[in-house]
PDB file of N, CA and C in Angstrom:
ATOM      1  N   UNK A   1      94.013 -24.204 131.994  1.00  0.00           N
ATOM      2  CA  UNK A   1      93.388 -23.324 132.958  1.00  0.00           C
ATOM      3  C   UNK A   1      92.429 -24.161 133.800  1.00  0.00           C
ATOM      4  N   UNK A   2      92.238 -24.214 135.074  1.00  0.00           N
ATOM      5  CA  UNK A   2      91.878 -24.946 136.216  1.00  0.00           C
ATOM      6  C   UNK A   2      90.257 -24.121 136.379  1.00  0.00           C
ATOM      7  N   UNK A   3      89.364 -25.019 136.217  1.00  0.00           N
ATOM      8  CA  UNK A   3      88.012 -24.410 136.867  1.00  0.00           C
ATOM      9  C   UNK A   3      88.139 -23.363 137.808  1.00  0.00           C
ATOM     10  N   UNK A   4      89.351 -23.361 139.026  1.00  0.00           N
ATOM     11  CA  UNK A   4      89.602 -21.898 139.836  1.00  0.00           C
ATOM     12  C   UNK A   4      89.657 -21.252 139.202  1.00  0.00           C
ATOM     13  N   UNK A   5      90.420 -20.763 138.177  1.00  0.00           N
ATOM     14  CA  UNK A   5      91.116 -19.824 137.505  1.00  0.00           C
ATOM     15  C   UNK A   5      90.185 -19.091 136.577  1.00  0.00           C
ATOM     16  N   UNK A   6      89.124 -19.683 135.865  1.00  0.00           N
ATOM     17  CA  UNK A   6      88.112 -19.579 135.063  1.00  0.00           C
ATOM     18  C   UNK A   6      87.822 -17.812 134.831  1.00  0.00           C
ATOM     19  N   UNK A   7      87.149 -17.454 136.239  1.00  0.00           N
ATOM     20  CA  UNK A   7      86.743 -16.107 136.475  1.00  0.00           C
ATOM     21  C   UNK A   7      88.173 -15.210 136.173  1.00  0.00           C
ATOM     22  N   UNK A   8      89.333 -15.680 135.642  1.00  0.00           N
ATOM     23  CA  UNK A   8      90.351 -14.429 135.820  1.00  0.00           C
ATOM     24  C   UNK A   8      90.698 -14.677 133.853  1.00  0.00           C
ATOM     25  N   UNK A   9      90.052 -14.370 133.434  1.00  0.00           N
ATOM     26  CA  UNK A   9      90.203 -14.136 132.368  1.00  0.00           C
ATOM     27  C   UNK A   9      89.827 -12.660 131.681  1.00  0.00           C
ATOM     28  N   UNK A  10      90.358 -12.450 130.128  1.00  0.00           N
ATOM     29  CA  UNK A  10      90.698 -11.170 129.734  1.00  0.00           C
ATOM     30  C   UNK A  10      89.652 -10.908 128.444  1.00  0.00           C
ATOM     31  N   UNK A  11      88.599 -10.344 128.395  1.00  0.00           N
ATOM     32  CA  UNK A  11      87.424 -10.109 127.700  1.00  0.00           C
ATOM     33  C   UNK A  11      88.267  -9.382 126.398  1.00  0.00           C
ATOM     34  N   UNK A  12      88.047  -9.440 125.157  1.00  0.00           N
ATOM     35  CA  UNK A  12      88.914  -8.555 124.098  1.00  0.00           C
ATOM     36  C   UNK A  12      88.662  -7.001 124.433  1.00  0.00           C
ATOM     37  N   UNK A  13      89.670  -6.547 123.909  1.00  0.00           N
ATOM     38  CA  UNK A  13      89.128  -4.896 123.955  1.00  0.00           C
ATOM     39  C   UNK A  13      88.284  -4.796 122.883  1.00  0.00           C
ATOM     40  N   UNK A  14      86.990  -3.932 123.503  1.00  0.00           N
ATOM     41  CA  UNK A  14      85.858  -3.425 122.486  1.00  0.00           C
ATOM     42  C   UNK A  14      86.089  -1.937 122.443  1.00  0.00           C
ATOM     43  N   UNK A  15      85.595  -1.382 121.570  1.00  0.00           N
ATOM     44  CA  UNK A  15      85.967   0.532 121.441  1.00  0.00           C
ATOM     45  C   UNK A  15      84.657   0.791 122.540  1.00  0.00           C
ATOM     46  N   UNK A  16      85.047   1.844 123.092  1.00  0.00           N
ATOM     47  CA  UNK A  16      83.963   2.747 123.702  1.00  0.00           C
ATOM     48  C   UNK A  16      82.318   2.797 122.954  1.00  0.00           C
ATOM     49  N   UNK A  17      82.640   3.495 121.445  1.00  0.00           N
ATOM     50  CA  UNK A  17      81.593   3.532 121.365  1.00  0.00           C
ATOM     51  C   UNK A  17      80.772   2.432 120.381  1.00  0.00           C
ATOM     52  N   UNK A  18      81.213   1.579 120.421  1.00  0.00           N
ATOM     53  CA  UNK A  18      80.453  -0.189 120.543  1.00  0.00           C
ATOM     54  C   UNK A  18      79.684  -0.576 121.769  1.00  0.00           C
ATOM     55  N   UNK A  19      80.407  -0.331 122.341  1.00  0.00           N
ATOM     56  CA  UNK A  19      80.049  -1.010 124.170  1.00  0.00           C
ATOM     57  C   UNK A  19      78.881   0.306 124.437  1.00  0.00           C
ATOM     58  N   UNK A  20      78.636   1.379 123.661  1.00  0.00           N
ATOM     59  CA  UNK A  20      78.138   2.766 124.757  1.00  0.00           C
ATOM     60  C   UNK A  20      76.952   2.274 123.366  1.00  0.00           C
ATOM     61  N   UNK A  21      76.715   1.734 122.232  1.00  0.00           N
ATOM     62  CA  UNK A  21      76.161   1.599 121.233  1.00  0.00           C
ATOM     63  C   UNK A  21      75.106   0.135 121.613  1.00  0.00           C
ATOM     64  N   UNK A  22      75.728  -0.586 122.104  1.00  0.00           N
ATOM     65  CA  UNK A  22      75.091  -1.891 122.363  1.00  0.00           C
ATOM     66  C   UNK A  22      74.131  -1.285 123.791  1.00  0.00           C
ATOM     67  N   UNK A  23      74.799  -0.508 124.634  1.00  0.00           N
ATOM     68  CA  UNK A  23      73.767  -0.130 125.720  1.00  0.00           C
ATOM     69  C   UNK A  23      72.380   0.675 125.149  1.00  0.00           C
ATOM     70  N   UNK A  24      72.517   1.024 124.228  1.00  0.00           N
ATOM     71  CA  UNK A  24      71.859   2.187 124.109  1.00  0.00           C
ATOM     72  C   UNK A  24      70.681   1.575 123.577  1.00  0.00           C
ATOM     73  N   UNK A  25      70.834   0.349 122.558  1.00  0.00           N
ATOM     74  CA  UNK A  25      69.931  -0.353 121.962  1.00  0.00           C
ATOM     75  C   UNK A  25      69.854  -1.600 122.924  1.00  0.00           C
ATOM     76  N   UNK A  26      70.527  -1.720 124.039  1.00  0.00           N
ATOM     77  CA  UNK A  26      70.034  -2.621 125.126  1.00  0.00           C
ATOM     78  C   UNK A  26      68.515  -1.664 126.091  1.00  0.00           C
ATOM     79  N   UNK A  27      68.783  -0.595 126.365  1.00  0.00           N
ATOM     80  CA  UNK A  27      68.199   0.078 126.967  1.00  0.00           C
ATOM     81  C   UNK A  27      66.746   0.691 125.921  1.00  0.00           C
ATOM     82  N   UNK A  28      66.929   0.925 124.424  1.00  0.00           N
ATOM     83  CA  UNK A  28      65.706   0.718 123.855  1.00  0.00           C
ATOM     84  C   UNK A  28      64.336  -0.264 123.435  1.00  0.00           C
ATOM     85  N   UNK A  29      65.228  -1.330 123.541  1.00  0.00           N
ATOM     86  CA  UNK A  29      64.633  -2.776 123.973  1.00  0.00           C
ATOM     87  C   UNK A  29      63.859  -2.700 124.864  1.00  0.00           C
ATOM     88  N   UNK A  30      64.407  -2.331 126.182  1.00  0.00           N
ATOM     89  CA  UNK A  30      64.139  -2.363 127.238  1.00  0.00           C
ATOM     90  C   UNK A  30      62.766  -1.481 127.474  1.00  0.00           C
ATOM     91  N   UNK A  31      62.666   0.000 127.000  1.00  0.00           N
ATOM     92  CA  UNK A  31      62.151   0.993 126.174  1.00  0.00           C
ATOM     93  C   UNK A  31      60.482   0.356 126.111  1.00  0.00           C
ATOM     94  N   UNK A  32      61.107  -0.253 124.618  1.00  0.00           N
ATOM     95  CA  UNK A  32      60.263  -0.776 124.103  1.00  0.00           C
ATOM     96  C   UNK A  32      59.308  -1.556 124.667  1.00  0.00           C
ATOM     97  N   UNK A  33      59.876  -2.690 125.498  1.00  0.00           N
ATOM     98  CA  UNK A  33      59.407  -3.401 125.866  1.00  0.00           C
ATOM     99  C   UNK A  33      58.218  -3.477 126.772  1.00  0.00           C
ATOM    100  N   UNK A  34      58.496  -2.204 127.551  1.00  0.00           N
ATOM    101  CA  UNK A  34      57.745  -1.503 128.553  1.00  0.00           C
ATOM    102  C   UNK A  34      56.299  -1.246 128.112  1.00  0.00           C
ATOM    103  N   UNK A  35      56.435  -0.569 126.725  1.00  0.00           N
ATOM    104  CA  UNK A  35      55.409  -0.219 126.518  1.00  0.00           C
ATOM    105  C   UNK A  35      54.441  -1.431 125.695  1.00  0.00           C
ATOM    106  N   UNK A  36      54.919  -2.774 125.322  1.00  0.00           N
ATOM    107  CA  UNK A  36      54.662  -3.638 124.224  1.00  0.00           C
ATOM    108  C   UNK A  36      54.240  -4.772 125.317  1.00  0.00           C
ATOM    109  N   UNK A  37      54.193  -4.625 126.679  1.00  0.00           N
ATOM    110  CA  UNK A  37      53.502  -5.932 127.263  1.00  0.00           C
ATOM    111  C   UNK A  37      54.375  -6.446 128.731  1.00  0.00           C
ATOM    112  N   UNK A  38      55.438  -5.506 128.793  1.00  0.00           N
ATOM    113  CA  UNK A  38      56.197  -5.952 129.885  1.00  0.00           C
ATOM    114  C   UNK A  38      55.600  -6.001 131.079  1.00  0.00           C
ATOM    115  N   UNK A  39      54.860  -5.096 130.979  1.00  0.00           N
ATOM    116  CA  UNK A  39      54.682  -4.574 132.445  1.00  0.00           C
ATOM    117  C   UNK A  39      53.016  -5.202 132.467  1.00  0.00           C
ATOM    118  N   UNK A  40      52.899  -5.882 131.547  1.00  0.00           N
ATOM    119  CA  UNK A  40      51.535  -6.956 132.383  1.00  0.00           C
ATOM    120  C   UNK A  40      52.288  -8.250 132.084  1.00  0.00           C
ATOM    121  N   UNK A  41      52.841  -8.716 132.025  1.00  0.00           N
ATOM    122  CA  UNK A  41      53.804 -10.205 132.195  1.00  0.00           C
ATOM    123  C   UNK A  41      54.919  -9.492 133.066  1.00  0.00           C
ATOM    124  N   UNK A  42      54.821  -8.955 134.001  1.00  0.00           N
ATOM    125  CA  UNK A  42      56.123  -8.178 134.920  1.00  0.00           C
ATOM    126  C   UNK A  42      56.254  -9.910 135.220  1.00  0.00           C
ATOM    127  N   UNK A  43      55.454 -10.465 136.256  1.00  0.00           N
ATOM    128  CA  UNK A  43      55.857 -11.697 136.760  1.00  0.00           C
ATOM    129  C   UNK A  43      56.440 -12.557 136.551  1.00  0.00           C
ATOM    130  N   UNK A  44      55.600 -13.064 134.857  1.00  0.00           N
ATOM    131  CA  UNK A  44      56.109 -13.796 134.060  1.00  0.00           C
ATOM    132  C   UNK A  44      57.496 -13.680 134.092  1.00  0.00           C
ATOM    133  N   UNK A  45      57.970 -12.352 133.333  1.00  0.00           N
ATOM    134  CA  UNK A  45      59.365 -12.197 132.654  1.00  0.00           C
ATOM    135  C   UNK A  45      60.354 -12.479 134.055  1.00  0.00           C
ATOM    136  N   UNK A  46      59.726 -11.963 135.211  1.00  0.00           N
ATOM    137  CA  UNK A  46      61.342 -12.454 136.760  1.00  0.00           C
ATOM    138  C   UNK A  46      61.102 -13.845 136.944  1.00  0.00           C
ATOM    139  N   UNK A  47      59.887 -14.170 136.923  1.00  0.00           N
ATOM    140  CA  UNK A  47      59.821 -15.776 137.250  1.00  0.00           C
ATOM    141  C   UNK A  47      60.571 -16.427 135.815  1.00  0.00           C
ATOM    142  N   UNK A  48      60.492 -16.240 134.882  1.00  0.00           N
ATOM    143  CA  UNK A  48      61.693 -16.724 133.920  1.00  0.00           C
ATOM    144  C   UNK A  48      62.842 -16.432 133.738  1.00  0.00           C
ATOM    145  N   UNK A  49      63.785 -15.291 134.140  1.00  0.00           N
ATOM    146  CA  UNK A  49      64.732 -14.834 133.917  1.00  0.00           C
ATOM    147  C   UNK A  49      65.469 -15.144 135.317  1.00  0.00           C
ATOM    148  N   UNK A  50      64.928 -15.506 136.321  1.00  0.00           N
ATOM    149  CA  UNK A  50      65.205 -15.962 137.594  1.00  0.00           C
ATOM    150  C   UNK A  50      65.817 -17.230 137.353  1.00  0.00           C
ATOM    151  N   UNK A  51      64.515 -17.970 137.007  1.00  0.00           N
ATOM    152  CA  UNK A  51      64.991 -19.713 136.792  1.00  0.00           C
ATOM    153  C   UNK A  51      66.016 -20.025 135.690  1.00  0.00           C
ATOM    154  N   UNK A  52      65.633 -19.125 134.663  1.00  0.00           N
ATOM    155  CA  UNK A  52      67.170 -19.543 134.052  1.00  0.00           C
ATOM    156  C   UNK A  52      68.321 -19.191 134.286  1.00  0.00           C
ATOM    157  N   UNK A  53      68.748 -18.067 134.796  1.00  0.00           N
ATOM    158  CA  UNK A  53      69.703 -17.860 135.916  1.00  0.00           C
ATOM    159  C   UNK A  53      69.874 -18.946 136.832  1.00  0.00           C
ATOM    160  N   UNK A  54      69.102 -19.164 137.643  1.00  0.00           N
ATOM    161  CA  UNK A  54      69.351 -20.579 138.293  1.00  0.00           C
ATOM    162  C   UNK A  54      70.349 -21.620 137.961  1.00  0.00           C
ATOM    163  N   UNK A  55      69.287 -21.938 136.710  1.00  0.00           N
ATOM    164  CA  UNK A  55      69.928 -23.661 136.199  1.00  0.00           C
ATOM    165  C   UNK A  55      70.988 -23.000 135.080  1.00  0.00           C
ATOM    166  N   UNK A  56      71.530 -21.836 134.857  1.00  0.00           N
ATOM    167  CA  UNK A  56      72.666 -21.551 134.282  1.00  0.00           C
ATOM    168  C   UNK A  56      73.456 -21.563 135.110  1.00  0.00           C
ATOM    169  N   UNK A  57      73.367 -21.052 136.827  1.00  0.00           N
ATOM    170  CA  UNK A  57      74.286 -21.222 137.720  1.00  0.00           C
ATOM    171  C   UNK A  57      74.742 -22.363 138.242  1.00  0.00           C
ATOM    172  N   UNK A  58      73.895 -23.743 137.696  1.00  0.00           N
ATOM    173  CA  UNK A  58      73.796 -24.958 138.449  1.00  0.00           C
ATOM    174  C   UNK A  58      74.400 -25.772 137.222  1.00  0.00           C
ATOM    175  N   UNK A  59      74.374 -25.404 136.019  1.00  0.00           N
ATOM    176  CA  UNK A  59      75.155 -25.976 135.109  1.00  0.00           C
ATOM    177  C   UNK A  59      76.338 -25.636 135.009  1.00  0.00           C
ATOM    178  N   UNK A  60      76.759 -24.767 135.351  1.00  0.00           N
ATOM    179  CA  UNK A  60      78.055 -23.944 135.179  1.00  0.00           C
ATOM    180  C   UNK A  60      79.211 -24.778 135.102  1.00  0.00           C
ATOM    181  N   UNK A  61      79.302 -25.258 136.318  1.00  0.00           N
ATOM    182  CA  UNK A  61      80.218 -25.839 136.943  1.00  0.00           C
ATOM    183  C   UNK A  61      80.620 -27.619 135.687  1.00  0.00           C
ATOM    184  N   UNK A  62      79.118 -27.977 135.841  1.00  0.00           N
ATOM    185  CA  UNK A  62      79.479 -28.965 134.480  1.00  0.00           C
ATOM    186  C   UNK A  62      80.327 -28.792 133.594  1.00  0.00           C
ATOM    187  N   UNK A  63      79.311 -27.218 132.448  1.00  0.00           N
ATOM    188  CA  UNK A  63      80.015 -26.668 131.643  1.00  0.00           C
ATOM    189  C   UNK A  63      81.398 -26.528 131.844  1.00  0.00           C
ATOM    190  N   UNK A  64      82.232 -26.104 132.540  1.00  0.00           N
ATOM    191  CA  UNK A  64      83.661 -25.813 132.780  1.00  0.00           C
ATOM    192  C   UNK A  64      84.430 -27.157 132.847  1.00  0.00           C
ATOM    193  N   UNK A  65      83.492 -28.727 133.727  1.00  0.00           N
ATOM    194  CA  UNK A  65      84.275 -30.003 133.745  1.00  0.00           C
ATOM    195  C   UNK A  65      84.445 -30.105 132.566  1.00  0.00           C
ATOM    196  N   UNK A  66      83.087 -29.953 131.510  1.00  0.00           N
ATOM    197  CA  UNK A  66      83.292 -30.746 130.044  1.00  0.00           C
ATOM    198  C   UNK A  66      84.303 -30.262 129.333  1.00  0.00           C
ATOM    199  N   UNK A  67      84.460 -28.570 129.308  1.00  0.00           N
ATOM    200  CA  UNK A  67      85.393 -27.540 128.441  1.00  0.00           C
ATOM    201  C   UNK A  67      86.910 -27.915 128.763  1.00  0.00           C
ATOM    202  N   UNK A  68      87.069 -28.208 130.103  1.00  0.00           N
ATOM    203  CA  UNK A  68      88.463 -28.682 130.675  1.00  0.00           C
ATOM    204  C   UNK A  68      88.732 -30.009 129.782  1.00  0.00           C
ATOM    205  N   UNK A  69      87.741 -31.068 129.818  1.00  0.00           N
ATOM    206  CA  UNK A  69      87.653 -32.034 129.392  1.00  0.00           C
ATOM    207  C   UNK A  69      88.337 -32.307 128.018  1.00  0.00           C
ATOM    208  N   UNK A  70      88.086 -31.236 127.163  1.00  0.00           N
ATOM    209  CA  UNK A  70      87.738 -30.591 125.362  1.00  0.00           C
ATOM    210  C   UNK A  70      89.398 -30.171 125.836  1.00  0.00           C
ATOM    211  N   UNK A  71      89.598 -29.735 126.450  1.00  0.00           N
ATOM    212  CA  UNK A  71      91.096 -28.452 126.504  1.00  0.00           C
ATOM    213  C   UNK A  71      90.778 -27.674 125.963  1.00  0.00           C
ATOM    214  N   UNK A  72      89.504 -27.131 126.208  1.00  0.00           N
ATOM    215  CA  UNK A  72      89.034 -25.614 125.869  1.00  0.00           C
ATOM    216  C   UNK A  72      89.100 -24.292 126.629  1.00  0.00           C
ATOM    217  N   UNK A  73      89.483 -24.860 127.631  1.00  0.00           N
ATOM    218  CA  UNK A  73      90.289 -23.532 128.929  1.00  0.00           C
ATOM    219  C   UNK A  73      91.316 -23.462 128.696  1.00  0.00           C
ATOM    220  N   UNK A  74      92.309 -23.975 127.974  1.00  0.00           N
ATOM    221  CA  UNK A  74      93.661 -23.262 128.099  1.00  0.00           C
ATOM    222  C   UNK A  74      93.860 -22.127 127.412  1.00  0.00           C
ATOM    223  N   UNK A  75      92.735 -21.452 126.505  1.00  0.00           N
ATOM    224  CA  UNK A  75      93.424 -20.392 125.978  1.00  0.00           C
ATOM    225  C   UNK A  75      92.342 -19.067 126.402  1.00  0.00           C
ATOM    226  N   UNK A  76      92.261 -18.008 126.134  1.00  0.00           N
ATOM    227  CA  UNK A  76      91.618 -17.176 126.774  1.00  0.00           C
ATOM    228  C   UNK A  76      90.227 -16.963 125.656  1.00  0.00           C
ATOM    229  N   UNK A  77      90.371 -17.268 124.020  1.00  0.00           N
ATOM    230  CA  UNK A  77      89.496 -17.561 123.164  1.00  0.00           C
ATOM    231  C   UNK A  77      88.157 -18.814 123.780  1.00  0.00           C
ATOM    232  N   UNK A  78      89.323 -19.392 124.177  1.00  0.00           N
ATOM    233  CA  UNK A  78      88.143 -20.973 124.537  1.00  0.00           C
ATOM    234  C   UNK A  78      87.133 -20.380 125.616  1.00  0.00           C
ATOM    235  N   UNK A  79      88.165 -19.832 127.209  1.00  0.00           N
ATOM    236  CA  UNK A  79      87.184 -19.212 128.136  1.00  0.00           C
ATOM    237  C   UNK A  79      85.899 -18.348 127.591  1.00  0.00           C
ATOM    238  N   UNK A  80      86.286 -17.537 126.592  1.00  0.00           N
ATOM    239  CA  UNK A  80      85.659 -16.611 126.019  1.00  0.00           C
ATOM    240  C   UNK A  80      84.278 -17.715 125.055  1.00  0.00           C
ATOM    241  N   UNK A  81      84.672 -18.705 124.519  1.00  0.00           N
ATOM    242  CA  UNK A  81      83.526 -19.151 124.230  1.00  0.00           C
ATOM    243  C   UNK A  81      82.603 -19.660 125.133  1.00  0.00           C
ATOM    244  N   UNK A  82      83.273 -20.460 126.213  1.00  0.00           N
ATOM    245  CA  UNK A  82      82.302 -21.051 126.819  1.00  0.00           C
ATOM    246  C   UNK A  82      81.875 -20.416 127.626  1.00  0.00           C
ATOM    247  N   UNK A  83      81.893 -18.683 127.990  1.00  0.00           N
ATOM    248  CA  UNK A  83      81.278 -18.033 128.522  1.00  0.00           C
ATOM    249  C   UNK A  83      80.122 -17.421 127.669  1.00  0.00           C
ATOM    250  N   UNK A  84      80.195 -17.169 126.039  1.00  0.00           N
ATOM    251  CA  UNK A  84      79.196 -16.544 125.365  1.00  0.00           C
ATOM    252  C   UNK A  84      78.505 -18.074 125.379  1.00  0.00           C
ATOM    253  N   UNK A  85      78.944 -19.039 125.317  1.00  0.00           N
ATOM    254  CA  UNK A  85      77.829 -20.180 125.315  1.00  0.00           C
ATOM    255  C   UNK A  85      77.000 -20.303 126.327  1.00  0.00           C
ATOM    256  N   UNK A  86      77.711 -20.149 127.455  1.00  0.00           N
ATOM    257  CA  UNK A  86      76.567 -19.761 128.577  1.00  0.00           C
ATOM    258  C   UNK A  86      75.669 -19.123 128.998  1.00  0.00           C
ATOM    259  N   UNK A  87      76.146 -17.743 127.831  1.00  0.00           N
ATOM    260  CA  UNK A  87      74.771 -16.595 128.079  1.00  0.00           C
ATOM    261  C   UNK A  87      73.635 -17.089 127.102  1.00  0.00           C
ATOM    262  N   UNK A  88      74.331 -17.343 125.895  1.00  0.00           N
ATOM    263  CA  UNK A  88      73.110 -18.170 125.223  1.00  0.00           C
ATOM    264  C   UNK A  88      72.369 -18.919 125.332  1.00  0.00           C
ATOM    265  N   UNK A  89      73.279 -20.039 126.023  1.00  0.00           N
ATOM    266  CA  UNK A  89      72.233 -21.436 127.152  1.00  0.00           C
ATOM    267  C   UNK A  89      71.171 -20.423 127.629  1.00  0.00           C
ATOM    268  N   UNK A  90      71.615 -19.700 128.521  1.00  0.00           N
ATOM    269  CA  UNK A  90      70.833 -18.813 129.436  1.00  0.00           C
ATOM    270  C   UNK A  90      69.673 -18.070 128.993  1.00  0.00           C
ATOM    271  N   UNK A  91      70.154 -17.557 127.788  1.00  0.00           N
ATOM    272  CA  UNK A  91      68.994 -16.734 127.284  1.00  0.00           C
ATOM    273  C   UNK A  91      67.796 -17.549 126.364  1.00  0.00           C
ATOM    274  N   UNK A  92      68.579 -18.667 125.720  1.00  0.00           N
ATOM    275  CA  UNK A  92      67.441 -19.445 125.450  1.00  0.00           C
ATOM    276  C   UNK A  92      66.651 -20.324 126.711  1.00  0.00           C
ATOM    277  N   UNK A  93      66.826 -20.648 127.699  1.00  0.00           N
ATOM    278  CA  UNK A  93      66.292 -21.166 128.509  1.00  0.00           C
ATOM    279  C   UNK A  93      65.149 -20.470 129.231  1.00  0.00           C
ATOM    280  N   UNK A  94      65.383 -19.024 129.367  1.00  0.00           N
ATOM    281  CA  UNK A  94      64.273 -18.188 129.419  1.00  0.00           C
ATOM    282  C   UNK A  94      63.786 -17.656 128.851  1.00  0.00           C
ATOM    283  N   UNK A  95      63.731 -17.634 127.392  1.00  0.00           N
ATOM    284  CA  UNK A  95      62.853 -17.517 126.533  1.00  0.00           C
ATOM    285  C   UNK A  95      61.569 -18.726 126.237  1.00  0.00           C
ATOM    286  N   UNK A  96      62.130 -19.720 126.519  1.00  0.00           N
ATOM    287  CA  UNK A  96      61.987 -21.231 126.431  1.00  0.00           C
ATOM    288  C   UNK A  96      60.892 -20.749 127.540  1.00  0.00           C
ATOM    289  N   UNK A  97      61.066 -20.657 129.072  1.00  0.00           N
ATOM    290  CA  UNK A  97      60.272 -20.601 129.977  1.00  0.00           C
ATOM    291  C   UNK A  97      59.701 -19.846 129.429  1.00  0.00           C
ATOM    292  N   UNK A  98      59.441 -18.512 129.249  1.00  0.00           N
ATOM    293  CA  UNK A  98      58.427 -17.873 129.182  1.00  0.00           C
ATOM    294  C   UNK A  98      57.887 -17.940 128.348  1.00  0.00           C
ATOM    295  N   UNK A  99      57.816 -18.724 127.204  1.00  0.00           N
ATOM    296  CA  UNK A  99      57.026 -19.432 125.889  1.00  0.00           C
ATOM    297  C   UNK A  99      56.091 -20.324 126.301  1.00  0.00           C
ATOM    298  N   UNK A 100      56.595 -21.161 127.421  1.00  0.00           N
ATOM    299  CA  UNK A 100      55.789 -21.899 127.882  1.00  0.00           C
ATOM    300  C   UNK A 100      54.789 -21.190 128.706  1.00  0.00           C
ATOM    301  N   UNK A 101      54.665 -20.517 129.608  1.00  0.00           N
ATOM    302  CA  UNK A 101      54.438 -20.116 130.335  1.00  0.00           C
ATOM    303  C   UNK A 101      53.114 -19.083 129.665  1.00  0.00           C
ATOM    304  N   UNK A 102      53.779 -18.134 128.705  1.00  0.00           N
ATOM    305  CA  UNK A 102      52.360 -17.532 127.788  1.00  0.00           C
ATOM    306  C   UNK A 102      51.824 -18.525 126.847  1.00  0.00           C
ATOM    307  N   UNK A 103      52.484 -18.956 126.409  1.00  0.00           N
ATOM    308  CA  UNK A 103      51.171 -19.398 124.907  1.00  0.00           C
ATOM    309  C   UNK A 103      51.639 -21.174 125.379  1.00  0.00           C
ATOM    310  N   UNK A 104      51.823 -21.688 125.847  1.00  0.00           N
ATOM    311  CA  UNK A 104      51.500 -23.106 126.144  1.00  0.00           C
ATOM    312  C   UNK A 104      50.349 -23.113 126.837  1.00  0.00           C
ATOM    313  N   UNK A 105      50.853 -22.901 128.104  1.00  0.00           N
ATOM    314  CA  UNK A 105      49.795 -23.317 129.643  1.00  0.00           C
ATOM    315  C   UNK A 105      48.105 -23.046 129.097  1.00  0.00           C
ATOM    316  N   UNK A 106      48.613 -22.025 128.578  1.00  0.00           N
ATOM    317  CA  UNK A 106      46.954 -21.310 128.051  1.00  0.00           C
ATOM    318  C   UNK A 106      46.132 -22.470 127.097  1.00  0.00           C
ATOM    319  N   UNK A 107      47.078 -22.731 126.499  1.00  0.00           N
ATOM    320  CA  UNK A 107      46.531 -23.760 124.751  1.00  0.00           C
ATOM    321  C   UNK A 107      46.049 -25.112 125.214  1.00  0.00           C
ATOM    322  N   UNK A 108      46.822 -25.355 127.090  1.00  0.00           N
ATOM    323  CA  UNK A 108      46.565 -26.265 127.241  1.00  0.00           C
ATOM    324  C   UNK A 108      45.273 -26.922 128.515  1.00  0.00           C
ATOM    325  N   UNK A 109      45.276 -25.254 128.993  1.00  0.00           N
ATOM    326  CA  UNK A 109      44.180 -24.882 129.872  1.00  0.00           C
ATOM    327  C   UNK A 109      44.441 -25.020 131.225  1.00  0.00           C
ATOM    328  N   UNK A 110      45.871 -24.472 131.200  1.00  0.00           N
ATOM    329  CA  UNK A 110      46.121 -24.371 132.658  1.00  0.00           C
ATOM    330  C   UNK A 110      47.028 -23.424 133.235  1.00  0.00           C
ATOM    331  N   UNK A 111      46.286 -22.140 132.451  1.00  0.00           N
ATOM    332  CA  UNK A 111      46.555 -21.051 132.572  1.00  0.00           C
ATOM    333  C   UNK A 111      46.368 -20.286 133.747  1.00  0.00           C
ATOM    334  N   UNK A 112      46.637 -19.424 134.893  1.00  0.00           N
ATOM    335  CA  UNK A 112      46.091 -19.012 136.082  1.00  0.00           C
ATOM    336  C   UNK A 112      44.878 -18.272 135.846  1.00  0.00           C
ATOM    337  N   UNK A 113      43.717 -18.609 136.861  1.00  0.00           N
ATOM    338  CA  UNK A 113      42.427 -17.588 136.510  1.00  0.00           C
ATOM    339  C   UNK A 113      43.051 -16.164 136.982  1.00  0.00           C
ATOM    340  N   UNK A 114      42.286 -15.084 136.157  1.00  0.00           N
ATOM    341  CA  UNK A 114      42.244 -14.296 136.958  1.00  0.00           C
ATOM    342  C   UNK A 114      41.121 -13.344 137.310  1.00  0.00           C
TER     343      UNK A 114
END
């Protein structure tokens, strides 16, 4: 499978109510979160979830040379990994930022006044 081709791949079938189950506790998270600190790190959390989006979009393309590389695109399992590997890259990278960002900068005193 050719780096073009990448995006035309076939996700497994999940049941309805898995997929309507994972939202629901995506959206309590979310919930939660609101009330546990989100909304005074509003900034924080887009200025991190931004940038790792970013450099997940800017790695991408790597990711797919190396996987081609592996012959890990030829099957629709492989696509399928190196796409959950990417959300993970992703999600640790902004967790990563925003770790830094609360409890580093501060520890290190170069935290924003306010």
């Amino acid at each position: 499978m050719s780096s073009e081709t990448v995006v035309y791949f076939a996700w497994p079938e999940v049941s309805s109510t898995l997929s309507i189950a994972a939202l629901v506790l995506a959206l309590a998270v979310f919930v939660f979160g609101l009330f546990s600190g989100v909304r005074a790190n509003k900034a924080r959390i887009v200025f991190a979830v931004v940038l790792a989006t970013l450099i997940g979009w800017l790695t991408m393309p790597l990711a797919i040379k190396a996987a081609e590389a592996m012959h890990i695109l030829s099957t629709k399992a492989g696509v399928m990994i190196l796409v959950t590997s990417m959300m993970v890259f992703v999600t640790v990278i902004a967790t990563s930022i925003y770790e830094i960002i609360t409890v580093t900068f501060p520890d290190i005193g170069m935290a924003s006044r306010k």
